[in-house]
C-alpha atoms as a PDB file:
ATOM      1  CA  UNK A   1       0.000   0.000   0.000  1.00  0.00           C
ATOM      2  CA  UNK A   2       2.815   2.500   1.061  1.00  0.00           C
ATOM      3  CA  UNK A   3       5.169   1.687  -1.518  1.00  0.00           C
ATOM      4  CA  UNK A   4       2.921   3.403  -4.165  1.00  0.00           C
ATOM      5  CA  UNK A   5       3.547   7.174  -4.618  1.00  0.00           C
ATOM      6  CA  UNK A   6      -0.499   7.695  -4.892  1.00  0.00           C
ATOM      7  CA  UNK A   7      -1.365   6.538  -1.763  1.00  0.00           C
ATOM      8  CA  UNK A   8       1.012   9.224  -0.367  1.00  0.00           C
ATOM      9  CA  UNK A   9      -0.505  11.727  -2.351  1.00  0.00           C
ATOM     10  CA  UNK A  10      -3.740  10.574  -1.442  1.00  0.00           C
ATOM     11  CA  UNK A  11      -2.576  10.776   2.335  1.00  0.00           C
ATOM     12  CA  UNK A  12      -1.037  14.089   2.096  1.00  0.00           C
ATOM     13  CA  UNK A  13      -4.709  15.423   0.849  1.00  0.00           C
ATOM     14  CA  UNK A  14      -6.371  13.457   3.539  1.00  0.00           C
ATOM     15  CA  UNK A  15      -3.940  15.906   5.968  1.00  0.00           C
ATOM     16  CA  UNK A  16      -4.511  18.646   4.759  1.00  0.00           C
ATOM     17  CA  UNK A  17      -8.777  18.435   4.027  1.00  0.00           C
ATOM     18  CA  UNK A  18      -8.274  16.793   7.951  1.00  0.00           C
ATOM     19  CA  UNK A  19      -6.560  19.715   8.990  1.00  0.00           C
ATOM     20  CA  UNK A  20      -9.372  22.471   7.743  1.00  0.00           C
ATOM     21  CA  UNK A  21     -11.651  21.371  10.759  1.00  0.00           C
ATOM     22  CA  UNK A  22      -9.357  22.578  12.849  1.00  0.00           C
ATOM     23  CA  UNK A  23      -7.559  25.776  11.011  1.00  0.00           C
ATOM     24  CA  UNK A  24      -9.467  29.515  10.927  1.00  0.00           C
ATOM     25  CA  UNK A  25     -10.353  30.178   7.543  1.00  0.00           C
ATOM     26  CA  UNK A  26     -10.107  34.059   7.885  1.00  0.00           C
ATOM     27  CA  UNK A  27      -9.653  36.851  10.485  1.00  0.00           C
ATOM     28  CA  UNK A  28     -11.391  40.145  10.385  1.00  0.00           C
ATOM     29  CA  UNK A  29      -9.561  43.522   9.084  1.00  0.00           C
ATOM     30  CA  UNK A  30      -9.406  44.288  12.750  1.00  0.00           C
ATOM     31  CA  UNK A  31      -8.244  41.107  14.218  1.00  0.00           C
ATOM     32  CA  UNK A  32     -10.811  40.546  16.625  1.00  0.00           C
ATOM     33  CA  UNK A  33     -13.252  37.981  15.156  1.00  0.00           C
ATOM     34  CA  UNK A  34     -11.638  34.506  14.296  1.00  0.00           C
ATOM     35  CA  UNK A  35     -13.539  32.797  11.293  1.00  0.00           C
ATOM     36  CA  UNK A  36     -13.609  28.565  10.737  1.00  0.00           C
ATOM     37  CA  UNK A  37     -14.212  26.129   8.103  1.00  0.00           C
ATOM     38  CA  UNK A  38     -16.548  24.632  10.172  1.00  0.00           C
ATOM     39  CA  UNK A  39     -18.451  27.968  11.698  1.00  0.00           C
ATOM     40  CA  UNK A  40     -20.265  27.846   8.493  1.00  0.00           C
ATOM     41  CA  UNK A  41     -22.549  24.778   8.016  1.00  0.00           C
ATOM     42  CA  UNK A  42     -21.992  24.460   4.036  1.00  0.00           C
ATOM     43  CA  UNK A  43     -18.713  24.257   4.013  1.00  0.00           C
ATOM     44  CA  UNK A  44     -18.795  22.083   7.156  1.00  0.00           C
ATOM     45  CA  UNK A  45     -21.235  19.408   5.170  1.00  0.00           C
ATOM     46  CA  UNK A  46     -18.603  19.899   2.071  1.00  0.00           C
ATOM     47  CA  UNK A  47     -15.150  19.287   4.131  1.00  0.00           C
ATOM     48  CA  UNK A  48     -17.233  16.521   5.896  1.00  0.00           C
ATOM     49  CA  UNK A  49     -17.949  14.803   2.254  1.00  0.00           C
ATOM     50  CA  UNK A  50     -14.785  15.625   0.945  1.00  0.00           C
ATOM     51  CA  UNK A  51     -12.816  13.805   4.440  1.00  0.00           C
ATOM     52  CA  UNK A  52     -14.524  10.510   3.984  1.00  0.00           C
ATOM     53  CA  UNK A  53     -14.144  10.527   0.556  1.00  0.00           C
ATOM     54  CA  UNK A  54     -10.502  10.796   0.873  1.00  0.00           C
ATOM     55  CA  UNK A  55     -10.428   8.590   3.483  1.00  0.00           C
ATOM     56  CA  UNK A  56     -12.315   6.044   0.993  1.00  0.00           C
ATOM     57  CA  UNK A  57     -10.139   6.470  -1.545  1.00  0.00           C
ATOM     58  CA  UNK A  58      -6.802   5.893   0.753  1.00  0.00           C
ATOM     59  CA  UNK A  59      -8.180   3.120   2.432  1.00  0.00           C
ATOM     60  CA  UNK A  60      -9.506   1.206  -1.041  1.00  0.00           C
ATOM     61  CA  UNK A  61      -6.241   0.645  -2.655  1.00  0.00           C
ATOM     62  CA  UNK A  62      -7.182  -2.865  -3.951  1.00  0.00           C
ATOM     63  CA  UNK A  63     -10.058  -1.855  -5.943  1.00  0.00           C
ATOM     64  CA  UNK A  64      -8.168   0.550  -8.268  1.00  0.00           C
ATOM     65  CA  UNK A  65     -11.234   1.641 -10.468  1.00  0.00           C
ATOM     66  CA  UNK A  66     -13.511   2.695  -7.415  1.00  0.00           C
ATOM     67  CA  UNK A  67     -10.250   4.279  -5.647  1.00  0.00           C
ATOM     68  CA  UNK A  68      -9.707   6.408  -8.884  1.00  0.00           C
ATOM     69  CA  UNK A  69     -13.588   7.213  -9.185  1.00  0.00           C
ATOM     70  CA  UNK A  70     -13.818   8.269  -5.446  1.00  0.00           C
ATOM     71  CA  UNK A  71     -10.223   9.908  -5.973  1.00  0.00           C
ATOM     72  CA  UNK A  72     -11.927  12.368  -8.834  1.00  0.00           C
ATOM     73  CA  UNK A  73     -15.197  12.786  -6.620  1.00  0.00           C
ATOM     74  CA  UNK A  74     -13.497  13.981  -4.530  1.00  0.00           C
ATOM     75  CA  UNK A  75     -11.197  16.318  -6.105  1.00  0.00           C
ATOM     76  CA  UNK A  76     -14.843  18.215  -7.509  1.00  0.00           C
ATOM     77  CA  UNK A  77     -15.889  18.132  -4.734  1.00  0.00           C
ATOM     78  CA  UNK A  78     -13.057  20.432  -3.253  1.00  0.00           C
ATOM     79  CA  UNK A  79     -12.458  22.207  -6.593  1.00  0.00           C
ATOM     80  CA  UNK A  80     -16.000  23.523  -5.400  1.00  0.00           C
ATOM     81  CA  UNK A  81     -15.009  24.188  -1.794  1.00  0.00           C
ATOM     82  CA  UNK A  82     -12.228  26.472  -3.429  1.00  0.00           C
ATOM     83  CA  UNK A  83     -14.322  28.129  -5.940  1.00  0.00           C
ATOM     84  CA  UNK A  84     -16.870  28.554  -2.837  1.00  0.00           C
ATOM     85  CA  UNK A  85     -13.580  30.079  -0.791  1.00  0.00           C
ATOM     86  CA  UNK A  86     -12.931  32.468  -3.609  1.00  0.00           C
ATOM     87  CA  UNK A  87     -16.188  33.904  -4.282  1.00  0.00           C
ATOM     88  CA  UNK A  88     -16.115  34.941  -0.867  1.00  0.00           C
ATOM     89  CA  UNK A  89     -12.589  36.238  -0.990  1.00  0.00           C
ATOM     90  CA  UNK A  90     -14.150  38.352  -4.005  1.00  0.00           C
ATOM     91  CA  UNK A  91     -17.098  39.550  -1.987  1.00  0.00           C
ATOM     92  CA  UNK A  92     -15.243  40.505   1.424  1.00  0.00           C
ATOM     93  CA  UNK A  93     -13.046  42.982  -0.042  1.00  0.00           C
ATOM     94  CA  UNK A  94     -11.057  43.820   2.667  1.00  0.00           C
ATOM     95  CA  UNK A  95     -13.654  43.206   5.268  1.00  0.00           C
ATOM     96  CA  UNK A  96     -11.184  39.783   6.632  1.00  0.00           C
ATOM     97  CA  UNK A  97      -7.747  38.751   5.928  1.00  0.00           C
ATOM     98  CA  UNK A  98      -7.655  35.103   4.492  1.00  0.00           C
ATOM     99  CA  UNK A  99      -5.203  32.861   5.668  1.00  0.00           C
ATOM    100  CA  UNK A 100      -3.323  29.950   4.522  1.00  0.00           C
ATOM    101  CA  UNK A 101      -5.452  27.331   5.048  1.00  0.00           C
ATOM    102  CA  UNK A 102      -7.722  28.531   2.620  1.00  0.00           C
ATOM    103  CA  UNK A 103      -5.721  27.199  -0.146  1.00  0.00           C
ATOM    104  CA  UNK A 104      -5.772  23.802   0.810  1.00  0.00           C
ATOM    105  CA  UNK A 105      -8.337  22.506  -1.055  1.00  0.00           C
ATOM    106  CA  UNK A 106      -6.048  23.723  -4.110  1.00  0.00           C
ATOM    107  CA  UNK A 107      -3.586  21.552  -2.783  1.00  0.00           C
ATOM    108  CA  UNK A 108      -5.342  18.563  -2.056  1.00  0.00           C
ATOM    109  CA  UNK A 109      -7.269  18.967  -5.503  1.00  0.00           C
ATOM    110  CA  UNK A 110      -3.483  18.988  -7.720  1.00  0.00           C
ATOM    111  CA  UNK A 111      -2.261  15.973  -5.132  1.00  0.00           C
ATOM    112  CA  UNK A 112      -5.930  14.170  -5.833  1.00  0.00           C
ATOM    113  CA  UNK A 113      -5.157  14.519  -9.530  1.00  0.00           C
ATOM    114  CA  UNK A 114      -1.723  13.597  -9.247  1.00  0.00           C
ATOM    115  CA  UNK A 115      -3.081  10.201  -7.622  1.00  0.00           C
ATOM    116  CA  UNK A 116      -5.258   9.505 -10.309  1.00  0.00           C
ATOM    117  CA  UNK A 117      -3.340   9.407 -12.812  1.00  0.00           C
ATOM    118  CA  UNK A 118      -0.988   7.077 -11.004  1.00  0.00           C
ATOM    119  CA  UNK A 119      -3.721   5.102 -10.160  1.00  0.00           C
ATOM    120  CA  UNK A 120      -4.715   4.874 -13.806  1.00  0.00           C
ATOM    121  CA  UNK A 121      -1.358   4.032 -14.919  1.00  0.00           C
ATOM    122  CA  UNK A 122      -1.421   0.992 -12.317  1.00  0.00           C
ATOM    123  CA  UNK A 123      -4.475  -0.417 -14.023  1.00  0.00           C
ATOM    124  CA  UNK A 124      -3.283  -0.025 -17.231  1.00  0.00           C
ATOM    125  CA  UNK A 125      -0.164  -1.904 -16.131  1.00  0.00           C
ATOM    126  CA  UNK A 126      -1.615  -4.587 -15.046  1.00  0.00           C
ATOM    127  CA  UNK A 127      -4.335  -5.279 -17.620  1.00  0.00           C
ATOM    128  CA  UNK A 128      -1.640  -5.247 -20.165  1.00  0.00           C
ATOM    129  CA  UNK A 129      -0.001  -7.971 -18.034  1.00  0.00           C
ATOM    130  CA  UNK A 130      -3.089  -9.598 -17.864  1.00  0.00           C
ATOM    131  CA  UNK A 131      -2.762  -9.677 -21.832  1.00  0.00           C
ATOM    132  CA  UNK A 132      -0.069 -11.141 -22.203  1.00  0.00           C
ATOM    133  CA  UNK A 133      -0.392 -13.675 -19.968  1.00  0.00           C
ATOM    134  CA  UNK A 134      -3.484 -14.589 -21.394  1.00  0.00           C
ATOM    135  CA  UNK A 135      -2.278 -14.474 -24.736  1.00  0.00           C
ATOM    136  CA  UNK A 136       0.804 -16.467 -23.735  1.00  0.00           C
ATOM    137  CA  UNK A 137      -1.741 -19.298 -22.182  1.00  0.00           C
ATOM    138  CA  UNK A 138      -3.651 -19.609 -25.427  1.00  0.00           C
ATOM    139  CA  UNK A 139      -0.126 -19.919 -27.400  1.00  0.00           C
ATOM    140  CA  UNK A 140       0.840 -23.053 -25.217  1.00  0.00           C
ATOM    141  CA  UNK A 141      -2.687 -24.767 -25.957  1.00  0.00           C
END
């Protein structure tokens, strides 16, 4: 499981959605209101989808097709969180100060990609084995 370089991608985007429920998302222009991923109930419901999906796809590593589908679920599914985070960036202006942790989903969206195409190139690896040692059976008979 380890030894594959998209299950640490995967776990490095598990992290990092993980570590939005407990990071402020924003802090007033004055500094004296704190804001959280999870003060807001939509984007509490999406980081709680997005978490178990990632979770899903990490722990599924023998089922490569449904790891790569839930992989790419969830990868929309925080392209939206960060589209979400942006259009409120857009319609603050100036009223809070965003932080780092509001790029995350970002992150986690490029290392979710990054994993899927790994995990496609696995399957395609080993259906071509499974090609030619199929063809190689049928040569012996």
């Amino acid at each position: 499981m380890w030894q594959r370089v998209q299950t640490l991608y995967l776990a490095i985007a598990t992290a990092l959605v993980a570590a939005m429920f407990f990071c402020t998302k924003a802090v007033s222009a004055d500094g004296a209101l704190t804001i959280s991923f999870i003060s807001y109930i939509p984007y509490l419901i999406l980081l709680i989808i997005a978490s178990a999906l990632q979770l899903l796809a990490l722990t599924t590593f023998r089922h490569r097709i449904f790891q790569m589908r839930t992989t790419v679920l969830a990868a929309i599914i925080l392209l939206a969180l960060q589209i979400w985070l942006v259009v409120d960036f857009i319609t603050t202006r100036g009223e809070v100060i965003f932080r780092l942790p509001a790029l995350f989903p970002v992150v986690a969206v490029i290392l979710d990609v990054m994993a899927a195409r790994g995990i496609l190139a696995d399957q395609l690896l080993v259906e071509s084995a499974y090609h030619l040692r199929k063809s190689r059976r049928e040569r012996r008979r």
